[in-house]
Every structure is written in C-alpha cells, then in structure tokens.
Protein backbone atom coordinates (compact mmCIF):
# COMPACT_ATOMS: atom_id res chain seq x y z
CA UNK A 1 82.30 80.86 98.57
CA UNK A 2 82.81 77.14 98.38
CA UNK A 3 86.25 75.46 97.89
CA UNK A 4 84.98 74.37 94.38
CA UNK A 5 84.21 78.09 93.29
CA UNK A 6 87.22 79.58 95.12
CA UNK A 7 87.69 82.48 93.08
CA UNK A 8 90.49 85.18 93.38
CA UNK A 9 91.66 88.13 91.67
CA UNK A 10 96.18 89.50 90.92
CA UNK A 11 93.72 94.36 90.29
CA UNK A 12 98.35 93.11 91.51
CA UNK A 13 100.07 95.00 89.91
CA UNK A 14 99.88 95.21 88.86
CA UNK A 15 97.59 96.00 94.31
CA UNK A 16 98.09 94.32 96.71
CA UNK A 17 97.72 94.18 100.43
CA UNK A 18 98.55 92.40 103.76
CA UNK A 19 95.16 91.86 105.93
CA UNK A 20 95.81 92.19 109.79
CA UNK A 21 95.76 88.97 109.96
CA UNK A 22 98.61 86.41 107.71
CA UNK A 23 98.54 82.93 106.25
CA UNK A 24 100.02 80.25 108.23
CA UNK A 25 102.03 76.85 106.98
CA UNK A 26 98.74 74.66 107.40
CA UNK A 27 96.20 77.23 106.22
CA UNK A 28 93.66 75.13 103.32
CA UNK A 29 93.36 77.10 100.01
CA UNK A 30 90.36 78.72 100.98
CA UNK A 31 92.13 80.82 103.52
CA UNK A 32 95.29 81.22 101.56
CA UNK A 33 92.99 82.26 98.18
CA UNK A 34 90.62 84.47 101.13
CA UNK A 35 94.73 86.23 102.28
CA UNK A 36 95.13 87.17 98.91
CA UNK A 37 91.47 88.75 97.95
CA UNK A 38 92.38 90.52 100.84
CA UNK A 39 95.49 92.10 99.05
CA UNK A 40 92.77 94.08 96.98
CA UNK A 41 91.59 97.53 98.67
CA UNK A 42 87.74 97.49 99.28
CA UNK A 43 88.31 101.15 98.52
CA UNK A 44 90.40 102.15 95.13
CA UNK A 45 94.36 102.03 94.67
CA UNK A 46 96.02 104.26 92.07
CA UNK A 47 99.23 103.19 90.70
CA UNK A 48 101.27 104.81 88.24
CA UNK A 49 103.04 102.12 86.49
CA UNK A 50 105.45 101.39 83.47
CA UNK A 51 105.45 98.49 80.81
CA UNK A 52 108.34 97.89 78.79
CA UNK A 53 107.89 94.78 76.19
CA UNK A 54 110.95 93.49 75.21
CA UNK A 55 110.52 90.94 71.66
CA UNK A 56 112.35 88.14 70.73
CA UNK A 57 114.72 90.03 68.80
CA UNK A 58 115.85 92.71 72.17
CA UNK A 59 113.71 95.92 70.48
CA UNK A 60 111.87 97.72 73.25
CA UNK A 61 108.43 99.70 73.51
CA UNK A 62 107.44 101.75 76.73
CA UNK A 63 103.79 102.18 77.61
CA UNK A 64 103.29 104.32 80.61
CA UNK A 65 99.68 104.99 82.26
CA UNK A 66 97.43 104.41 86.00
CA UNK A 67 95.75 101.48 86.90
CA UNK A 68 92.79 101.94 89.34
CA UNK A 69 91.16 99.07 91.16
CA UNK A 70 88.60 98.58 94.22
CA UNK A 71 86.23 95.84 95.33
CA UNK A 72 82.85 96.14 95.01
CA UNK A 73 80.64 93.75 96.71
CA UNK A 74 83.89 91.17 96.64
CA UNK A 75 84.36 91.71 92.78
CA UNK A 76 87.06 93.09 91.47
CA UNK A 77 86.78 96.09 89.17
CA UNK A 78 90.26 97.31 87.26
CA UNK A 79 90.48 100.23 84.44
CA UNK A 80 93.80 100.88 83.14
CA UNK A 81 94.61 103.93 81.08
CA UNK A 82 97.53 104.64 78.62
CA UNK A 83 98.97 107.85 78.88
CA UNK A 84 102.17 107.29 76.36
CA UNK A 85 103.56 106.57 73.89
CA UNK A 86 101.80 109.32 72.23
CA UNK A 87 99.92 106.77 69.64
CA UNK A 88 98.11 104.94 72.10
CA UNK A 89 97.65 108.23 74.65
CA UNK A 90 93.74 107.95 75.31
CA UNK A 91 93.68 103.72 75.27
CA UNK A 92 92.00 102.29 77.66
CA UNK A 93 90.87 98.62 79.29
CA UNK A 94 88.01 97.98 82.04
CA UNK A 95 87.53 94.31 83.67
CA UNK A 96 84.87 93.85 85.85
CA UNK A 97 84.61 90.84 87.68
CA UNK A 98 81.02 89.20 87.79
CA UNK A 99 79.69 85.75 89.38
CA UNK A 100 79.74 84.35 85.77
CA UNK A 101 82.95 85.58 84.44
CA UNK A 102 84.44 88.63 83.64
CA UNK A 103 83.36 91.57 81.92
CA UNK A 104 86.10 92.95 79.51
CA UNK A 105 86.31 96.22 77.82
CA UNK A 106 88.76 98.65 75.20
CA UNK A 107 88.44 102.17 74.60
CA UNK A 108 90.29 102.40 71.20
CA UNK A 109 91.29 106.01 70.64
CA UNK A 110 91.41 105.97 66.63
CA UNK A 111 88.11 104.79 66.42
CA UNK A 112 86.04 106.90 69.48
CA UNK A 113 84.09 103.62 70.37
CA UNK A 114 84.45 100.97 73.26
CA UNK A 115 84.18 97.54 72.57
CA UNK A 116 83.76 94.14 74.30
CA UNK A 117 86.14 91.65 74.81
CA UNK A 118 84.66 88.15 74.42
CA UNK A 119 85.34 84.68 74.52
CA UNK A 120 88.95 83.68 73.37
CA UNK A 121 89.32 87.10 72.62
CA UNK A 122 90.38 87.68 76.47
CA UNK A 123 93.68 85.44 75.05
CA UNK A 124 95.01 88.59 72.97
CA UNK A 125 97.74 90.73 73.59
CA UNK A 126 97.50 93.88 75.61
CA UNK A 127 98.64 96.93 73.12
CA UNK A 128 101.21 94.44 71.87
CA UNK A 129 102.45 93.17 75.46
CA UNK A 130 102.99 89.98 77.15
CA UNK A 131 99.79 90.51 79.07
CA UNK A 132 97.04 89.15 77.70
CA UNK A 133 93.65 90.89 78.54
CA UNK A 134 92.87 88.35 81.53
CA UNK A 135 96.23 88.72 82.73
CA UNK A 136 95.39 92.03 84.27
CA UNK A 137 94.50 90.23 86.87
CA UNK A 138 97.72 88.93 87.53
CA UNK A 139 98.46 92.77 87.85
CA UNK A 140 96.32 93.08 90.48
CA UNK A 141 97.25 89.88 92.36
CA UNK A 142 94.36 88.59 91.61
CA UNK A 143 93.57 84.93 89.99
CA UNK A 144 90.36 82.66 89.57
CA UNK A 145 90.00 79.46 90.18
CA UNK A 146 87.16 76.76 89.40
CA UNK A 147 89.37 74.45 92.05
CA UNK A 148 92.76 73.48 93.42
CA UNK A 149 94.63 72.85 95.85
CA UNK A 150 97.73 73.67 98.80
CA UNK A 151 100.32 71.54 97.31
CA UNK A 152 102.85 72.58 100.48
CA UNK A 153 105.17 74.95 102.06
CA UNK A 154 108.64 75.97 100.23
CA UNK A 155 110.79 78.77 99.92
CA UNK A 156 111.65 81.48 96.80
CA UNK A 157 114.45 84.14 96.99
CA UNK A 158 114.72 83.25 100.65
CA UNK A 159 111.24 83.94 101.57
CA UNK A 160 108.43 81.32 103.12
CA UNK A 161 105.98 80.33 100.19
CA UNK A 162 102.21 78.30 99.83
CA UNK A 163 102.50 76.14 97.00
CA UNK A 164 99.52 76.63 95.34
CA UNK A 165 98.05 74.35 91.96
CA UNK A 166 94.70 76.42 90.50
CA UNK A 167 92.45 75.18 88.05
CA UNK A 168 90.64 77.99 85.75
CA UNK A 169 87.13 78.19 86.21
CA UNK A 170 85.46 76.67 83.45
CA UNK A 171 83.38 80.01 82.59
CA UNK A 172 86.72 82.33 82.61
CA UNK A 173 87.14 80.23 79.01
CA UNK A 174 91.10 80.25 79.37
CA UNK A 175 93.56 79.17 77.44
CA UNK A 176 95.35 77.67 80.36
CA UNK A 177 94.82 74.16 82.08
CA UNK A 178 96.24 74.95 85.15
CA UNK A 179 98.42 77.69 87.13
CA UNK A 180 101.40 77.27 89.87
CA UNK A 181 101.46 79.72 92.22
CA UNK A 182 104.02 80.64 94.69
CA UNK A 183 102.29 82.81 97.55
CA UNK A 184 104.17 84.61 99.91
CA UNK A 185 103.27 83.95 103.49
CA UNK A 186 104.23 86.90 105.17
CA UNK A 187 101.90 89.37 102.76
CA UNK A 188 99.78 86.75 101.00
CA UNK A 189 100.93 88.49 97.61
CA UNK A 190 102.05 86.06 94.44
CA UNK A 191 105.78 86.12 93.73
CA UNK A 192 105.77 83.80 90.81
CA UNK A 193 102.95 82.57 88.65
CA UNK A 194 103.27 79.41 85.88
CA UNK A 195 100.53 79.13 83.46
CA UNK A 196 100.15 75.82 81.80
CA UNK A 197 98.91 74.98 78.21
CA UNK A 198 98.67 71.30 78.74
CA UNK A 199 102.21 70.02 80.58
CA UNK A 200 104.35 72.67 79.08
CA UNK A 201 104.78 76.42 81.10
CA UNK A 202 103.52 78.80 78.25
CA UNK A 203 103.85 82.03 80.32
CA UNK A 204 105.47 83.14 83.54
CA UNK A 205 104.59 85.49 86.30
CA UNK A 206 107.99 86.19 88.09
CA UNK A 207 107.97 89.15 91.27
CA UNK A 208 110.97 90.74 92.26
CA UNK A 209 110.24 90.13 96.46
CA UNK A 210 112.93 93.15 96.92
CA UNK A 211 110.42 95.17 95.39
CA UNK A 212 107.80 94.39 98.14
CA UNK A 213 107.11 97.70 99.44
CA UNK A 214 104.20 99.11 101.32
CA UNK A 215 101.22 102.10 100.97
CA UNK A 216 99.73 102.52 104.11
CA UNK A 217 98.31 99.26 104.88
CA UNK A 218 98.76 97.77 101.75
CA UNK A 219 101.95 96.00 100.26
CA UNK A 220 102.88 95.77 96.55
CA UNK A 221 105.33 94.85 94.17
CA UNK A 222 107.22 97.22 92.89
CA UNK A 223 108.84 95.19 89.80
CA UNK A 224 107.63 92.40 88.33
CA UNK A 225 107.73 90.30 84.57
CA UNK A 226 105.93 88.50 82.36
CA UNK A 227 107.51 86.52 80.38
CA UNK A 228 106.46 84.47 77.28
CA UNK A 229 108.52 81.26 77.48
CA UNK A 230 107.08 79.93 74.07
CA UNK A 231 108.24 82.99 71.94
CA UNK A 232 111.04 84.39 74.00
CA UNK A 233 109.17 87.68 74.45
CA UNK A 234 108.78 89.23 78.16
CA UNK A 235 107.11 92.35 79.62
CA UNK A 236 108.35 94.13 82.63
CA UNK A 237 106.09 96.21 85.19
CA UNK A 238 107.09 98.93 87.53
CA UNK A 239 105.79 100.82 89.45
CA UNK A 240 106.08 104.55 89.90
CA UNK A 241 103.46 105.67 92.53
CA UNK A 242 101.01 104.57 94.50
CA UNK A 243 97.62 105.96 95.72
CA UNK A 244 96.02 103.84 98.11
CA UNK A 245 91.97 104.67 99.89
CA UNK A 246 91.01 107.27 97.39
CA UNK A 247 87.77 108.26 96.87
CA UNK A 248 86.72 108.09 92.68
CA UNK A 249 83.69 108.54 90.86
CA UNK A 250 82.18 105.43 89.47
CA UNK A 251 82.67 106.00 86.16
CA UNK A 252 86.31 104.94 86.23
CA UNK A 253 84.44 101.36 86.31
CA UNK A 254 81.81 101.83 84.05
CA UNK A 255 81.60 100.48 80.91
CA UNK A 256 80.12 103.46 79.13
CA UNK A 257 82.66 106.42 80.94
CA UNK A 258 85.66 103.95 82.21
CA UNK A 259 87.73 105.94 79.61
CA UNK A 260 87.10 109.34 79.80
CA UNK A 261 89.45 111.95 82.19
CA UNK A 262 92.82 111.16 83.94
C-alpha cells in the first residue's frame, strides 16, 4: 500500500499482537501503521470481553459477549456477539473491511433480520455504548487512514511511544477530522487514541499499559476506555479470555450467518 492509502485496523480489543520483528524511534508511518496490522492474527482470536457504560449521571449497564477477528487477504474481518444482559442476548455486529470502505452489519434479535450499516450511520452508538460502530476497530487495534504522519518519539505511563497524527480516509465517511495516536514501541499496540471533530477532542481511546498481557505470540490489552469527553459518558473494556490461532467456520464473517451459534 502507498503512504497516501496507509490503511490500518484497532479487530484491538478490543487483538493485538507483537510481530517478530518491533518498531524503532526513526521508523516512517508506513512501518509503524505495517507493526500494528501486524497486531491482527492472520488466523482468528477469540476474546471474551466485558463492556460496562457508565452515563453522565454514574448509572451503569454491563454487556458481556466474544469478539472474533482474523485477516483475510490483509482485511480485517470482526463479528462481535452479545451474550448478556438477557435483552440483547442474541445481538450481534459484523465489519468487514474492503478496499473501498467497510462493510457494516447488526443482527437485531427482536426483529430476526440483519441489516446494513451505512453512511453516517457507522457514527451511532453500539447497544447504547461509547463505541460507535466504526470504533470496533479501535477494539481491535486497528485504525484507517487516508494519510498522516510520525509526528515523533515520547513517552506515556513510562513506556516509549510513536506519535502518530492520522487522517480518515475520505471513503470511511467519518465524523472525525483527524486522530492522535500514541503507539507503543515495544508491541506496536495503541495505548491512547484522540479523535478530533474539528480542533476539539470529541472522544478518547485511553489503554491501561499494565494490562498488556500476552496469548501465545500475540499481546493485548487487557483494560481499556472510551470515553466521551463531549457528554461526560465513558465505556470500559475488559477482557476475560483469550483464544488466539483457532480454526472457525466462515460464517462467523459472513454477512448472511455472522450471527448464528456461539
């Protein structure tokens, strides 16, 4: 890929990985962008994870369910299924990466039909979380870019960071005009995200690098946030479990079975 069509999935978080080889100081954002697509399994990851959304007012709610995630042919493919509380049990959310954009799709339970996710639409919230439907991919480590650049070298929690400024790619249709990123060195995975609606931080992507921990090969986070800075809301992720380099049927990524089974 050129550096103008950089493009990289966080399929985060909510997976992530450290390649054999790791980003150095002077590394151009092509390699640091190439590090992190490498923090996504070619074969699929399993996590159990845990969302609690907190709103402005301190009330909770607790969605638990598995993500699952591979790369196919360098795209990234992500279904994530609800398994409580018991009125969403049977939800479900597919995003498959394509050379064009994204693909985005919801299995709503109540009604027994899927439907796609289109244009602005990708801005909603996730079952009334902090994550919007495109932030999956912050999940996953993953993020797109239409350009950008390596603005330096600096440090967070006491850990060696790329400074990284992304611009969305005009056919991802976001509501964001730019992202700060704060890239690890050591595993290539994102500890802190900033997503920009003009000059003001709308939403923020915060990793807890204590959390790093590893499954076979791979590393992940183990806690991470989401935080809406605008309304005061924030959604926390953790992770439970972790199945890395198993072997699932296709249909976990297709838009016409992604929702059916465990």
């Amino acid at each position: 890929m050129g550096k103008g069509k950089a493009r990289m999935r966080l399929a985060a978080v909510m997976l992530a990985a450290m390649p054999t080889t790791l980003a150095f100081a002077d590394e151009p954002l092509d390699a640091v962008l190439s590090c992190m697509r490498a923090n996504v399994p070619q074969s699929v990851q399993i996590k159990e994870v845990e969302l609690t959304a907190v709103d402005r007012v301190g009330s909770k709610r607790v969605l638990r369910g598995r993500l699952y995630g591979q790369r196919e042919k360098e795209q990234l493919r992500t279904s994530l299924k609800i398994a409580a509380p018991p009125d969403l049990a049977g939800a479900a959310y597919l995003l498959r990466e394509k050379g064009d954009g994204d693909e985005m799709y919801m299995y709503v339970p109540a009604l027994q039909r899927v439907r796609r996710i289109t244009g602005t639409g990708s801005d909603g919230s996730l079952w009334g979380t902090d994550l919007s439907y495109g932030d999956v991919k912050q999940i996953n480590n993953a993020f797109s870019a239409g350009g950008g650049a390596v603005d330096g070298q600096g440090e967070l929690d006491g850990r060696p960071v790329h400074l990284l400024t992304l611009v969305p790619d005009p056919a991802e249709d976001s509501r964001y005009a730019s992202m700060k990123v704060w890239v690890d060195q050591q595993t290539c995975v994102s500890l802190r995200a900033d997503f920009y609606e003009g000059s003001t931080v709308r939403k923020r992507w915060s990793a807890d690098p204590a959390s790093l921990a590893r499954a076979g090969k791979h590393w992940y986070v183990g806690r991470a946030t989401m935080s809406d800075l605008v309304e005061g809301t924030s959604t926390s992720l953790r992770v439970l479990g972790v199945s890395s380099d198993v072997d699932l049927a296709g249909r976990y990524f297709n838009p016409q079975t992604f929702y059916l089974g465990s």
